[in-house]
Protein backbone atom coordinates (compact mmCIF):
# COMPACT_ATOMS: atom_id res chain seq x y z
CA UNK A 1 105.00 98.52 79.65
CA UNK A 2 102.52 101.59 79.68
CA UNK A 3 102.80 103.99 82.78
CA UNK A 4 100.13 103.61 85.30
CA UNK A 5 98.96 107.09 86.85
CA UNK A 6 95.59 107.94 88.48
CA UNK A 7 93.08 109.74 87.06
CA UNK A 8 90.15 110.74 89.94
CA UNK A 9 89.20 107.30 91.13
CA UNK A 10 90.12 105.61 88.78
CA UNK A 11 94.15 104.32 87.35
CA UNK A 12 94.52 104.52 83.86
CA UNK A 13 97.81 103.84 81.73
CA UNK A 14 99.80 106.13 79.37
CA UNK A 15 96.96 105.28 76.47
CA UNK A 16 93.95 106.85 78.78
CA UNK A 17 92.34 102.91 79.16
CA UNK A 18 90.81 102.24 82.98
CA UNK A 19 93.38 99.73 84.86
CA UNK A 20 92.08 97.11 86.69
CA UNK A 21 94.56 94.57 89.06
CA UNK A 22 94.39 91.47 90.06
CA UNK A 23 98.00 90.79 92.05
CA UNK A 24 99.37 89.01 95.11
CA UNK A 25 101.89 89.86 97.44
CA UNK A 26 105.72 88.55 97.57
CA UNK A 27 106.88 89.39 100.98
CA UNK A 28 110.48 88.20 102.23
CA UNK A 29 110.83 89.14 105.83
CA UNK A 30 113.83 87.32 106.36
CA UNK A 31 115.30 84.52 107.67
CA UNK A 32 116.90 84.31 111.49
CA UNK A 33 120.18 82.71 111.28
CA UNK A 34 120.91 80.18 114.24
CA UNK A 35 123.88 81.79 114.80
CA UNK A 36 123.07 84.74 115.87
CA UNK A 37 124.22 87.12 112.25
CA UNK A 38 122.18 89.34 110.64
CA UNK A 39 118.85 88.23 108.79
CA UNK A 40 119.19 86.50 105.26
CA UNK A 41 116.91 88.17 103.01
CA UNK A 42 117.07 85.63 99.68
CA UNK A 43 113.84 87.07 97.40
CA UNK A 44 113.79 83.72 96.09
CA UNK A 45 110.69 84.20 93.87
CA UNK A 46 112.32 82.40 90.37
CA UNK A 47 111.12 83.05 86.93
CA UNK A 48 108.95 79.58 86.93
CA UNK A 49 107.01 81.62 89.75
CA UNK A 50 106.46 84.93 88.28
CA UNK A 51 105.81 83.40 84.83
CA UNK A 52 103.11 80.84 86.68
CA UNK A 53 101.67 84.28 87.88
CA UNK A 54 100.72 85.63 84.93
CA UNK A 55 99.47 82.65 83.27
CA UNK A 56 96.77 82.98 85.71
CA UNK A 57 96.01 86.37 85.69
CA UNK A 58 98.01 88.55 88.08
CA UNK A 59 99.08 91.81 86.98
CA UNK A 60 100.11 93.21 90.07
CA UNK A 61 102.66 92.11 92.95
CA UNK A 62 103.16 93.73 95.95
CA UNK A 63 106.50 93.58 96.27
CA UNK A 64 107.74 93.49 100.13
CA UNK A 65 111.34 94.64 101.12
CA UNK A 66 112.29 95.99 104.87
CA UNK A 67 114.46 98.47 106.02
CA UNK A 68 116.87 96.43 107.78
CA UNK A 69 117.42 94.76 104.52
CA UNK A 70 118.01 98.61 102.85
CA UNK A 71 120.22 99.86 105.17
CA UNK A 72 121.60 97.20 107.96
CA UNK A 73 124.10 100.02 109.25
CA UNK A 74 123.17 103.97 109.03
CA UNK A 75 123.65 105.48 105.95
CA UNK A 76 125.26 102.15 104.12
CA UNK A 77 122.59 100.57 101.96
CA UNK A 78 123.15 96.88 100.91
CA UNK A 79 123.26 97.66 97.05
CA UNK A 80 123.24 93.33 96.56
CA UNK A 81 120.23 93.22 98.48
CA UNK A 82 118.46 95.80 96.39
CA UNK A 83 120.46 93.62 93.17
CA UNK A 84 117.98 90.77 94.33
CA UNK A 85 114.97 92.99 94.51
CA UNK A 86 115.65 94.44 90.97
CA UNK A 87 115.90 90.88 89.61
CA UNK A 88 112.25 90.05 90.57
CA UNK A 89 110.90 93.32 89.22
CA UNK A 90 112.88 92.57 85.76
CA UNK A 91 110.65 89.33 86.33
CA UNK A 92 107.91 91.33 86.40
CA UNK A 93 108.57 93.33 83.77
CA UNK A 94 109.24 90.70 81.12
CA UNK A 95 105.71 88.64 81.84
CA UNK A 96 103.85 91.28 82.02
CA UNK A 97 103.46 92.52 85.59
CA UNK A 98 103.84 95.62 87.11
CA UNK A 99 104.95 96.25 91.46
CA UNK A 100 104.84 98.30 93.79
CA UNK A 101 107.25 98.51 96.39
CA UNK A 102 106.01 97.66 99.90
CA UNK A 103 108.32 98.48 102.82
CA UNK A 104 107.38 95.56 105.57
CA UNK A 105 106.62 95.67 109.25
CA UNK A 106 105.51 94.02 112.09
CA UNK A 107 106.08 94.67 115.03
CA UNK A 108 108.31 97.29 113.94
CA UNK A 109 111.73 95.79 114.45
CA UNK A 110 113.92 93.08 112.84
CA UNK A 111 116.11 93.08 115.73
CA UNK A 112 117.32 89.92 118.06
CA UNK A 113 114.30 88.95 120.21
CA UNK A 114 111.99 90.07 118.17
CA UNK A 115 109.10 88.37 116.09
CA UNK A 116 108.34 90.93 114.07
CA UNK A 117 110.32 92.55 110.99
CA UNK A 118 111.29 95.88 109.79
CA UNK A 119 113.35 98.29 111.48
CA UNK A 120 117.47 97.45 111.54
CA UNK A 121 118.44 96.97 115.44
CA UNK A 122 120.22 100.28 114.91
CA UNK A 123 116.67 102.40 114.65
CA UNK A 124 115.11 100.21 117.45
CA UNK A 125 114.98 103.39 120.02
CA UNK A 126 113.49 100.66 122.89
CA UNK A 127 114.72 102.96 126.86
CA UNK A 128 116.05 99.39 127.45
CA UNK A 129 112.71 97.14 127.41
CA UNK A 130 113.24 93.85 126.48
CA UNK A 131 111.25 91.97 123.69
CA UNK A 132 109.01 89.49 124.59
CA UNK A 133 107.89 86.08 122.74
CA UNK A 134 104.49 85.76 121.89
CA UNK A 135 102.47 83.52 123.55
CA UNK A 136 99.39 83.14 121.53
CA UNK A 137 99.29 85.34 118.76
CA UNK A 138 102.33 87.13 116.79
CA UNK A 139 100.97 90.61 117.21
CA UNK A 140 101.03 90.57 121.03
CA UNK A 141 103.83 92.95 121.25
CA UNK A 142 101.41 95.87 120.08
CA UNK A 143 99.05 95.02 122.63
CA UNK A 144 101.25 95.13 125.48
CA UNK A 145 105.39 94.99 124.22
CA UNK A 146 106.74 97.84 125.62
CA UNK A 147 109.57 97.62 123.18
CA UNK A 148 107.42 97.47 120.38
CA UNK A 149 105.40 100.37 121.72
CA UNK A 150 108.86 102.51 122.93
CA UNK A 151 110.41 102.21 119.15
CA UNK A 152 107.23 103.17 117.81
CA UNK A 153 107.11 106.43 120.24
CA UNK A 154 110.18 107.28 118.98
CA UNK A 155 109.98 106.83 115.30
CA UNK A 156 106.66 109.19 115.58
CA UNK A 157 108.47 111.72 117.62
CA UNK A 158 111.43 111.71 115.34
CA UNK A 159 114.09 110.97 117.99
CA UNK A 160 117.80 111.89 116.81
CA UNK A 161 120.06 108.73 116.53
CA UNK A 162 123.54 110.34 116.19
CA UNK A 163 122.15 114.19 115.99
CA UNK A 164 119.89 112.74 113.02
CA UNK A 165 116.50 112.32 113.33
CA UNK A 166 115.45 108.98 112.76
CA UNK A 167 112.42 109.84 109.93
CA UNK A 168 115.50 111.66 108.17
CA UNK A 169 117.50 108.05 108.18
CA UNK A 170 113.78 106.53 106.90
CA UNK A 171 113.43 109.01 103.94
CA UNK A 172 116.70 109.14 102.81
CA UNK A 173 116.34 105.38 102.67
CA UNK A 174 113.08 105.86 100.92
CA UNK A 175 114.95 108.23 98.46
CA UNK A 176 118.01 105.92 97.61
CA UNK A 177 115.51 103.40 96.80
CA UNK A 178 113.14 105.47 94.56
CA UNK A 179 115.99 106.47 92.62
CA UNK A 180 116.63 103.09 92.23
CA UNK A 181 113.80 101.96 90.63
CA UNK A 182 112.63 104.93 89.25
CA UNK A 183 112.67 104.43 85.66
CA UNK A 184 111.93 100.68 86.04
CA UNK A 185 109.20 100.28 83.12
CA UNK A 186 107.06 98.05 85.63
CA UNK A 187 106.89 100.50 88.48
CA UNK A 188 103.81 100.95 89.81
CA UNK A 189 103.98 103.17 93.17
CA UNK A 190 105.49 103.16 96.58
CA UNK A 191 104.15 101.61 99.54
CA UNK A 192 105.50 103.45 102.35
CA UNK A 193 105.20 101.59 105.76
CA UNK A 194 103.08 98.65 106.43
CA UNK A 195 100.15 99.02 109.11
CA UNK A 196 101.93 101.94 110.82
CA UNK A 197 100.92 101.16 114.47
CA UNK A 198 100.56 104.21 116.96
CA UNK A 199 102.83 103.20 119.99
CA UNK A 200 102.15 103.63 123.37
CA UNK A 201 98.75 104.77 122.34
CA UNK A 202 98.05 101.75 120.13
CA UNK A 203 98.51 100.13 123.71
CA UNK A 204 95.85 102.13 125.06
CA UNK A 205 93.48 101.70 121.92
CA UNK A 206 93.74 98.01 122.41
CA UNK A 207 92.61 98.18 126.70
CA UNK A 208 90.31 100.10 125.47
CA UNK A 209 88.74 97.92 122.80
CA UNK A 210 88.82 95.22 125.40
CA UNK A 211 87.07 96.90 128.37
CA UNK A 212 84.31 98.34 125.54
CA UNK A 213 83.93 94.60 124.45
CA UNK A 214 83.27 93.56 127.92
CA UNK A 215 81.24 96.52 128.81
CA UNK A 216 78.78 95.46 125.26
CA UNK A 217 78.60 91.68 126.30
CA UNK A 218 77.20 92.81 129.99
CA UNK A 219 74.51 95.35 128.72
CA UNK A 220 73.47 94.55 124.91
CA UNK A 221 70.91 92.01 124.67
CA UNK A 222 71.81 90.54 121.97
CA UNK A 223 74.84 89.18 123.66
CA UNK A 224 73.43 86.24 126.62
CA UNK A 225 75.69 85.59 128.97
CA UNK A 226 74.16 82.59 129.68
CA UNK A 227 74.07 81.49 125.84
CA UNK A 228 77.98 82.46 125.85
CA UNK A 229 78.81 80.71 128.74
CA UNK A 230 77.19 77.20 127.16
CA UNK A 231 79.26 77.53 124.42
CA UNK A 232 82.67 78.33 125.99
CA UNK A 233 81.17 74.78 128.00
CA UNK A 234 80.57 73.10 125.39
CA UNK A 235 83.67 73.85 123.45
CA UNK A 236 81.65 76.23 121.17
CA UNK A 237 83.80 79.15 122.17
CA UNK A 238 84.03 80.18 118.66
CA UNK A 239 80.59 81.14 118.63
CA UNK A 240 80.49 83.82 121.22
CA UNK A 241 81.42 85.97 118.20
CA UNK A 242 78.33 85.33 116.77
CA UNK A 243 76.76 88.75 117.80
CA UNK A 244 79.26 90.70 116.47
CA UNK A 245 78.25 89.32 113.17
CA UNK A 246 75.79 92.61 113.25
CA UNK A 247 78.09 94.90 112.19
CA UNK A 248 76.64 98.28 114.47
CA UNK A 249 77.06 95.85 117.48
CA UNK A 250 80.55 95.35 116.29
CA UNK A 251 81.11 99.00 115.73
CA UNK A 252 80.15 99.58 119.17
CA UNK A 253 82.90 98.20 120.35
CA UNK A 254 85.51 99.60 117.80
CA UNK A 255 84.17 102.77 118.78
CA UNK A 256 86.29 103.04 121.58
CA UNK A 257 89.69 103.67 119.60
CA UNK A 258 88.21 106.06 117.19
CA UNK A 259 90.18 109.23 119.13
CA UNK A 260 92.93 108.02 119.85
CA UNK A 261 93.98 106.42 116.06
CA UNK A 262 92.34 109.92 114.95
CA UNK A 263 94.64 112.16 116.76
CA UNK A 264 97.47 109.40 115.48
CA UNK A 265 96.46 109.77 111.56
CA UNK A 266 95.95 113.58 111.34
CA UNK A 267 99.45 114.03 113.64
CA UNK A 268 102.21 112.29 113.32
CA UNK A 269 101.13 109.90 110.51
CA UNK A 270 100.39 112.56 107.73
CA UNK A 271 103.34 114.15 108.86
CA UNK A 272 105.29 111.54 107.97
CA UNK A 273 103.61 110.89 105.05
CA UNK A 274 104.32 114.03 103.65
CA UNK A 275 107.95 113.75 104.46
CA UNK A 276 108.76 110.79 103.14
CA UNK A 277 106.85 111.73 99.33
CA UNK A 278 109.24 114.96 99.37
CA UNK A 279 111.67 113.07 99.86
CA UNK A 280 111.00 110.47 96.94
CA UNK A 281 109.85 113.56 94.78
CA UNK A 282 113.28 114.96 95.09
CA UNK A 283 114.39 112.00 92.84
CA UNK A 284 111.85 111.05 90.78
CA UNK A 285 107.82 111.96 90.09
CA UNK A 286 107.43 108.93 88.93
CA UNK A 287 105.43 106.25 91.09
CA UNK A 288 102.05 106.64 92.94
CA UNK A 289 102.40 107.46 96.40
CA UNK A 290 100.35 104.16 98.41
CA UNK A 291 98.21 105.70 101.44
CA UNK A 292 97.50 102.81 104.13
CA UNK A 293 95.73 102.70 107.01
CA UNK A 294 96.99 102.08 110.59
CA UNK A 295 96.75 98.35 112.69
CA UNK A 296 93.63 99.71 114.01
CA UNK A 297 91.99 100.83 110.81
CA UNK A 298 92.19 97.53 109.32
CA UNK A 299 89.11 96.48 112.20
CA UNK A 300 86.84 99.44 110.46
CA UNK A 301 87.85 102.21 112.61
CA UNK A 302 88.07 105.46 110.49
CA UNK A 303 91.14 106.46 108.71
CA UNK A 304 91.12 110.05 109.24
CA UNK A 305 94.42 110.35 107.46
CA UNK A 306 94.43 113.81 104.92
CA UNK A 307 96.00 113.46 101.46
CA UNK A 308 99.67 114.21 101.30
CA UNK A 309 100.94 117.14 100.55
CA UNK A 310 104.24 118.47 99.30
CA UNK A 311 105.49 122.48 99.90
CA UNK A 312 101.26 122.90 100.98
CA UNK A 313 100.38 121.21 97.35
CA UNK A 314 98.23 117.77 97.08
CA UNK A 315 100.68 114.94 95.63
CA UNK A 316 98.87 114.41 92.47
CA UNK A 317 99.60 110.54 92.29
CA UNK A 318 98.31 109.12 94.90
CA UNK A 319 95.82 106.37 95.92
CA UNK A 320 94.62 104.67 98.91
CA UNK A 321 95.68 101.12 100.07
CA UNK A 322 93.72 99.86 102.84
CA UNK A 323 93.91 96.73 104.64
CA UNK A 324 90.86 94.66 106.17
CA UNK A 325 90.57 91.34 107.71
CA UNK A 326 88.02 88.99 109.81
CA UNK A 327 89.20 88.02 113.47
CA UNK A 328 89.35 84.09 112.78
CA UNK A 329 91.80 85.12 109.72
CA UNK A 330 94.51 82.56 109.60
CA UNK A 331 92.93 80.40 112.38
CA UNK A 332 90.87 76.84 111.37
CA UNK A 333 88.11 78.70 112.49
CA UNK A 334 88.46 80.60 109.37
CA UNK A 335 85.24 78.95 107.88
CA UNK A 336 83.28 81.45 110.29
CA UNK A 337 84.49 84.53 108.99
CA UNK A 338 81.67 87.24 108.67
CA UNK A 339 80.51 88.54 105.65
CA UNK A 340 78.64 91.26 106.98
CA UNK A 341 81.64 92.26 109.69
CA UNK A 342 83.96 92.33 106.92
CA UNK A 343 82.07 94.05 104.64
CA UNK A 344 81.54 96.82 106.95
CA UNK A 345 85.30 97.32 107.39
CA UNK A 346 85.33 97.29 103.47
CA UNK A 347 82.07 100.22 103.57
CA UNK A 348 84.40 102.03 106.03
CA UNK A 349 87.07 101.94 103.47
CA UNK A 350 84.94 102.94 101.02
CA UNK A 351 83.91 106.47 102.80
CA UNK A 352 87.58 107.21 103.40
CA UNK A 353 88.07 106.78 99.37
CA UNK A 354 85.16 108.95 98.83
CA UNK A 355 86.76 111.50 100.81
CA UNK A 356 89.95 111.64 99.53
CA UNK A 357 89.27 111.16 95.95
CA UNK A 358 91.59 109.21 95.09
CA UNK A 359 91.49 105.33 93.49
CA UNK A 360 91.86 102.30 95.72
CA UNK A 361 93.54 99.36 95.61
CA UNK A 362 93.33 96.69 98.79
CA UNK A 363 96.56 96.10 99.36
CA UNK A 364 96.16 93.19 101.80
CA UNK A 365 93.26 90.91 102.54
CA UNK A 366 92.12 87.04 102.29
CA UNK A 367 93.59 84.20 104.62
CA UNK A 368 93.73 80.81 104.20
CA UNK A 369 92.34 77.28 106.33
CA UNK A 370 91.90 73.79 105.62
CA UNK A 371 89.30 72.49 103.79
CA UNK A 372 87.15 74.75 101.50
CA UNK A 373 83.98 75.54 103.99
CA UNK A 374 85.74 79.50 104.21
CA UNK A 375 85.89 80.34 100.63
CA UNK A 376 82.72 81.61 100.77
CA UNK A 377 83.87 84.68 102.20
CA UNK A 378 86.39 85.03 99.36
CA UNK A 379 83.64 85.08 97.16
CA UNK A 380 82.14 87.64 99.30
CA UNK A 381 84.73 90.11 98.93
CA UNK A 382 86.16 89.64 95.34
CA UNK A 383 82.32 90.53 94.93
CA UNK A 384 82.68 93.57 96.85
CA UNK A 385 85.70 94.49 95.35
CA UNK A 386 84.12 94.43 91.46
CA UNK A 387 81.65 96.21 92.59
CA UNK A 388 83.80 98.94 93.73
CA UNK A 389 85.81 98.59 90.59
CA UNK A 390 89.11 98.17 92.88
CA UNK A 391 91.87 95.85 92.30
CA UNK A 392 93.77 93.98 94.87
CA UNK A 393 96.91 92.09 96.09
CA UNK A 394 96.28 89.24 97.97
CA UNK A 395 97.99 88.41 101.43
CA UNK A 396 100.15 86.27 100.60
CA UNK A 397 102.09 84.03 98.15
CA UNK A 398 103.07 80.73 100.10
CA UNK A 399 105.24 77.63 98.55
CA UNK A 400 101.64 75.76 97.36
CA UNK A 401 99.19 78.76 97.28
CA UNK A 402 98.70 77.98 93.03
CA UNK A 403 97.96 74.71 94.01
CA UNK A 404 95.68 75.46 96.77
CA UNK A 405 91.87 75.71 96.86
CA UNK A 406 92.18 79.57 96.98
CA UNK A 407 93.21 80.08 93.60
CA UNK A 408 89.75 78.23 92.17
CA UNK A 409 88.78 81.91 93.11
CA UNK A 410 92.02 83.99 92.54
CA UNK A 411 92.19 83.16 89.23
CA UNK A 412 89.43 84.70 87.45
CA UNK A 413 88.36 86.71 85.16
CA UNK A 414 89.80 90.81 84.96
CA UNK A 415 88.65 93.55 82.88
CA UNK A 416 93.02 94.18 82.62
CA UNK A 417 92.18 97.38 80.25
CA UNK A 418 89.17 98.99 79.22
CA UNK A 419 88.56 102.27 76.56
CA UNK A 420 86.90 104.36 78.18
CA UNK A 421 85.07 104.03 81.89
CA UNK A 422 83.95 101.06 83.75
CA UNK A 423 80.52 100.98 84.11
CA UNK A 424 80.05 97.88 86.13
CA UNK A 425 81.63 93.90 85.61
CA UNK A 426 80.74 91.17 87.44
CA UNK A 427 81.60 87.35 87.52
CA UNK A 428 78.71 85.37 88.48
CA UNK A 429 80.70 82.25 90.16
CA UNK A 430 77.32 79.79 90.24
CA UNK A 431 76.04 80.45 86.24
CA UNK A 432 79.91 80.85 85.28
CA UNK A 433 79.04 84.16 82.99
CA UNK A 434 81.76 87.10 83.37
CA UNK A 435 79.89 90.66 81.91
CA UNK A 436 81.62 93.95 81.50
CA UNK A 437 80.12 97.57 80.36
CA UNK A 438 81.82 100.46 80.03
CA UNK A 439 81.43 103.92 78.41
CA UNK A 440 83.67 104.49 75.26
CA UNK A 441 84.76 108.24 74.70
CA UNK A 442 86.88 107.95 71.56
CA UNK A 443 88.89 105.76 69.55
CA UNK A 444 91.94 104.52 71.46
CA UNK A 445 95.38 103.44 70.10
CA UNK A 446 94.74 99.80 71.97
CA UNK A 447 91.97 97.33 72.72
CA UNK A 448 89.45 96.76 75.32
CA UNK A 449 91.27 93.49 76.84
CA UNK A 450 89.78 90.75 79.40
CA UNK A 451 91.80 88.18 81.09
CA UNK A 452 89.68 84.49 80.26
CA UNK A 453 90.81 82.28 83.28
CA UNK A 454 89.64 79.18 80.96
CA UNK A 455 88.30 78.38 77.80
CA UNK A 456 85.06 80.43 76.71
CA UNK A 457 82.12 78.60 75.82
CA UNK A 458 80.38 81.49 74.60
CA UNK A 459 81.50 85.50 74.02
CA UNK A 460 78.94 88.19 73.23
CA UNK A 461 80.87 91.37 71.88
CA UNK A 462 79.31 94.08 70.12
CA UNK A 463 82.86 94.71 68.72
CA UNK A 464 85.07 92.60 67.00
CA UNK A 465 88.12 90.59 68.95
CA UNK A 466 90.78 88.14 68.95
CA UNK A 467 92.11 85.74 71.61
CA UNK A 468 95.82 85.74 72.79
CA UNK A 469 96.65 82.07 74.26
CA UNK A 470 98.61 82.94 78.21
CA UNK A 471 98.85 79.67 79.11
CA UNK A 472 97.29 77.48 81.96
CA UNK A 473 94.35 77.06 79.46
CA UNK A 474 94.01 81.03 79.98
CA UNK A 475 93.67 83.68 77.28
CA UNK A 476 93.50 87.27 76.92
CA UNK A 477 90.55 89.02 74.85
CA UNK A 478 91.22 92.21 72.91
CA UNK A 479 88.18 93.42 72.03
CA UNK A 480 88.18 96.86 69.16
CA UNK A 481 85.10 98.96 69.51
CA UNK A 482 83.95 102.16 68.49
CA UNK A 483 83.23 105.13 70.85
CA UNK A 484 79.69 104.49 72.80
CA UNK A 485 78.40 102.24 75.15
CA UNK A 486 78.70 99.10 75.13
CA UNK A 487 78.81 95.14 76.82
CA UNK A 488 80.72 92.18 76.47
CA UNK A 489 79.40 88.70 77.98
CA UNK A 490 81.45 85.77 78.27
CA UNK A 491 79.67 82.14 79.60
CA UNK A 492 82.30 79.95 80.59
């Protein structure tokens, strides 16, 4: 498989063709034994999987592993665990798909009591607080879990656990694994901590997003209290969101955390950052470093997070991997998601790109509900994202998800490699017509190629091409063209 580096904002592979990805995550957080041992951690994504993948048109995984898998006990790394994760990238490798290692959290801690994942119980710095089970939603202990908040605190202040700081334990972990997989010829980048979450502050953010919420319902118009209160009545509730559709009534509220998670990403965060890329640099330079954005960030407040730096120089592989979703995600009442709330999140993304200058790829987004009244907003975003010219991995695979409703939309067609520079592509869902153009520079050593979800109908190329059958009544186009501009139209 080619190398994938970045080039500006855009990733191109070891032939100079513009990348685009179309992926999914694989995520094992573990499984709690009854009996009170250490989590199982089985990756058991099987060849039948990974090959059903690429038939329809992934060529990207996000590839979830946790600390507490890594290293259980300081400084003794669990080299079968890391056997198990090498067997699904091997996967990748031989259909086609390149990964990029994500290391998990929520909630910050995998140990007993806890809902979340992550940290081992060793690295869980809590001054004795207690975990607590949720009650309505699984992210409760950042809003108010003191032991969530306390083992955050420390793991920002870099408290020593055995005179060693406990970033020190994190990036050595990091390191062991990069050199692991650093010559892996499906290796993507390196996702370094999932929706790092402030601590105590991230408490504070979250009061004050509440008392701003409350303080917008009483004094902008175009919330009625009287309107609100008939619906809560009337068993409407879900509607009270309504005015928060308008996405600058919205931001008013999110407003309120913008210092705080500002002061966290320009601190401690891109400190960390940086630490953690020396550390994998000390192995390998292989691998883009993945830049995410905090809990907080992924509701559209502004990452303010500079690029990483090693010895005072800018990492040259980097990108940015932001996270976004709609409040009803993962509820029924998923079918009211907000476009236009959404989107902003997406626009806020977009600015934090623009100042970087680096590519983008979404690393998490989507959710699922019954029915298919919410896949509107999936058509919404995939949109968004073409326009953009980013690529994605989808939140998350589930036992069912390629049989699911979802992938009518997930599998689609990708401009996989292009000579040259995007222009623009676009699938227009209700005429079923996919249309690419892109700027050709000079003759490459590969085709143009275009992942065909189905049978064409019709293909316009002013260029010749071939098509590769992938299975799933999916092909891949290769289109040769000279240098110049130029536009390929497929009806379906």
């Amino acid at each position: 498989m080619l190398k994938i580096s970045t080039l500006k904002t855009r990733f191109v592979d070891a032939l100079g063709r513009e990348r685009i990805f179309n992926g999914v995550n694989l995520c094992d957080k573990g499984r709690k034994d009854t009996d009170g041992a250490r989590r199982s951690y089985d990756l058991d994504f099987d060849e039948a999987l990974i090959a059903k993948l690429a038939a329809c048109g992934f060529n990207l995984v996000r590839l979830g592993l946790t600390w507490d898998a890594v290293e259980p006990q300081p400084r003794r790394y669990d080299e079968a665990y890391l056997d198990r994760v090498e067997r699904v990238a091997d996967l990748c490798a031989k259909y086609g798909i390149y990964f990029f290692l994500d290391m998990h959290q929520d909630l910050f801690s995998a140990a007993k009591g806890c809902d979340g994942d992550g940290a081992p119980e060793w690295a869980c710095l809590t001054d004795g607080a207690k975990y607590q089970p949720a009650r309505f939603v699984w992210a409760e202990g950042y809003f108010w879990g003191k032991a969530t908040q306390r083992s955050f605190d420390h793991f920002w202040a870099n408290t020593e656990i055995d005179g060693v700081p406990i970033q020190t334990y994190y990036a050595d972990m990091w390191k062991h694994v990069a050199a692991r997989f650093q010559d892996h010829p499906a290796l993507f980048g390196y996702d370094l901590l999932n929706e790092p979450y402030p601590g105590t502050d991230g408490g504070k953010v979250f009061r004050s997003l509440i008392a701003r919420l409350v303080k917008v319902v009483i004094t902008d118009k175009r919330c009625k209290l009287i309107w609100m209160a008939k619906q809560v009545l009337t068993g409407n509730a879900i509607r009270c969101l309504e005015p928060f559709n308008d996405p600058t009534l919205f931001r008013k509220v999110t407003q309120a955390g913008d210092a705080l998670i500002r002061k966290f990403d320009t601190g401690v965060y891109s400190a960390f950052l940086n630490r953690v890329t020396k550390a994998i640099r000390e192995v390998t330079d292989n691998g883009i470093i993945m830049m995410e954005n905090s809990y907080y960030s992924n509701l559209g407040i502004p990452y303010s997070t500079p690029p990483v730096t090693v010895d005072g120089r800018q990492e040259p592989q980097l990108c940015f991997a932001p996270h976004a979703y709609d409040l009803m995600v993962d509820t029924p009442a998923y079918k009211y998601a907000s476009n236009t709330r959404v989107g902003s999140i997406f626009d806020e993304h977009r600015r934090s790109q623009e100042r970087l200058g680096i590519p983008l790829l979404v690393g998490e987004w989507g959710g699922q509900s019954e029915g298919t009244d919410w896949l509107f907003h999936i058509d919404y975003l995939l949109a968004k994202f073409n326009r953009n010219h980013w690529g994605q991995t989808y939140w998350a695979y589930y036992p069912g998800l390629l049989e699911d409703p979802i992938m009518t939309r997930l599998k689609r067609p990708t401009p996989v490699a292009v000579c040259g520079e995007i222009r623009d592509y676009a699938y227009d869902l209700d005429n079923d017509v996919f249309t690419l153009e892109y700027e050709q520079d000079r003759v490459y050593d590969a085709p143009t190629e275009i992942y065909l979800h189905k049978p064409a109908k019709e293909i316009v190329c002013d260029g010749s091409y071939t098509l590769t059958d992938k299975g799933e009544g999916a092909a891949l186009l290769s289109a040769e063209t000279a240098p110049g501009s130029h536009s390929i139209r497929i009806q379906f």
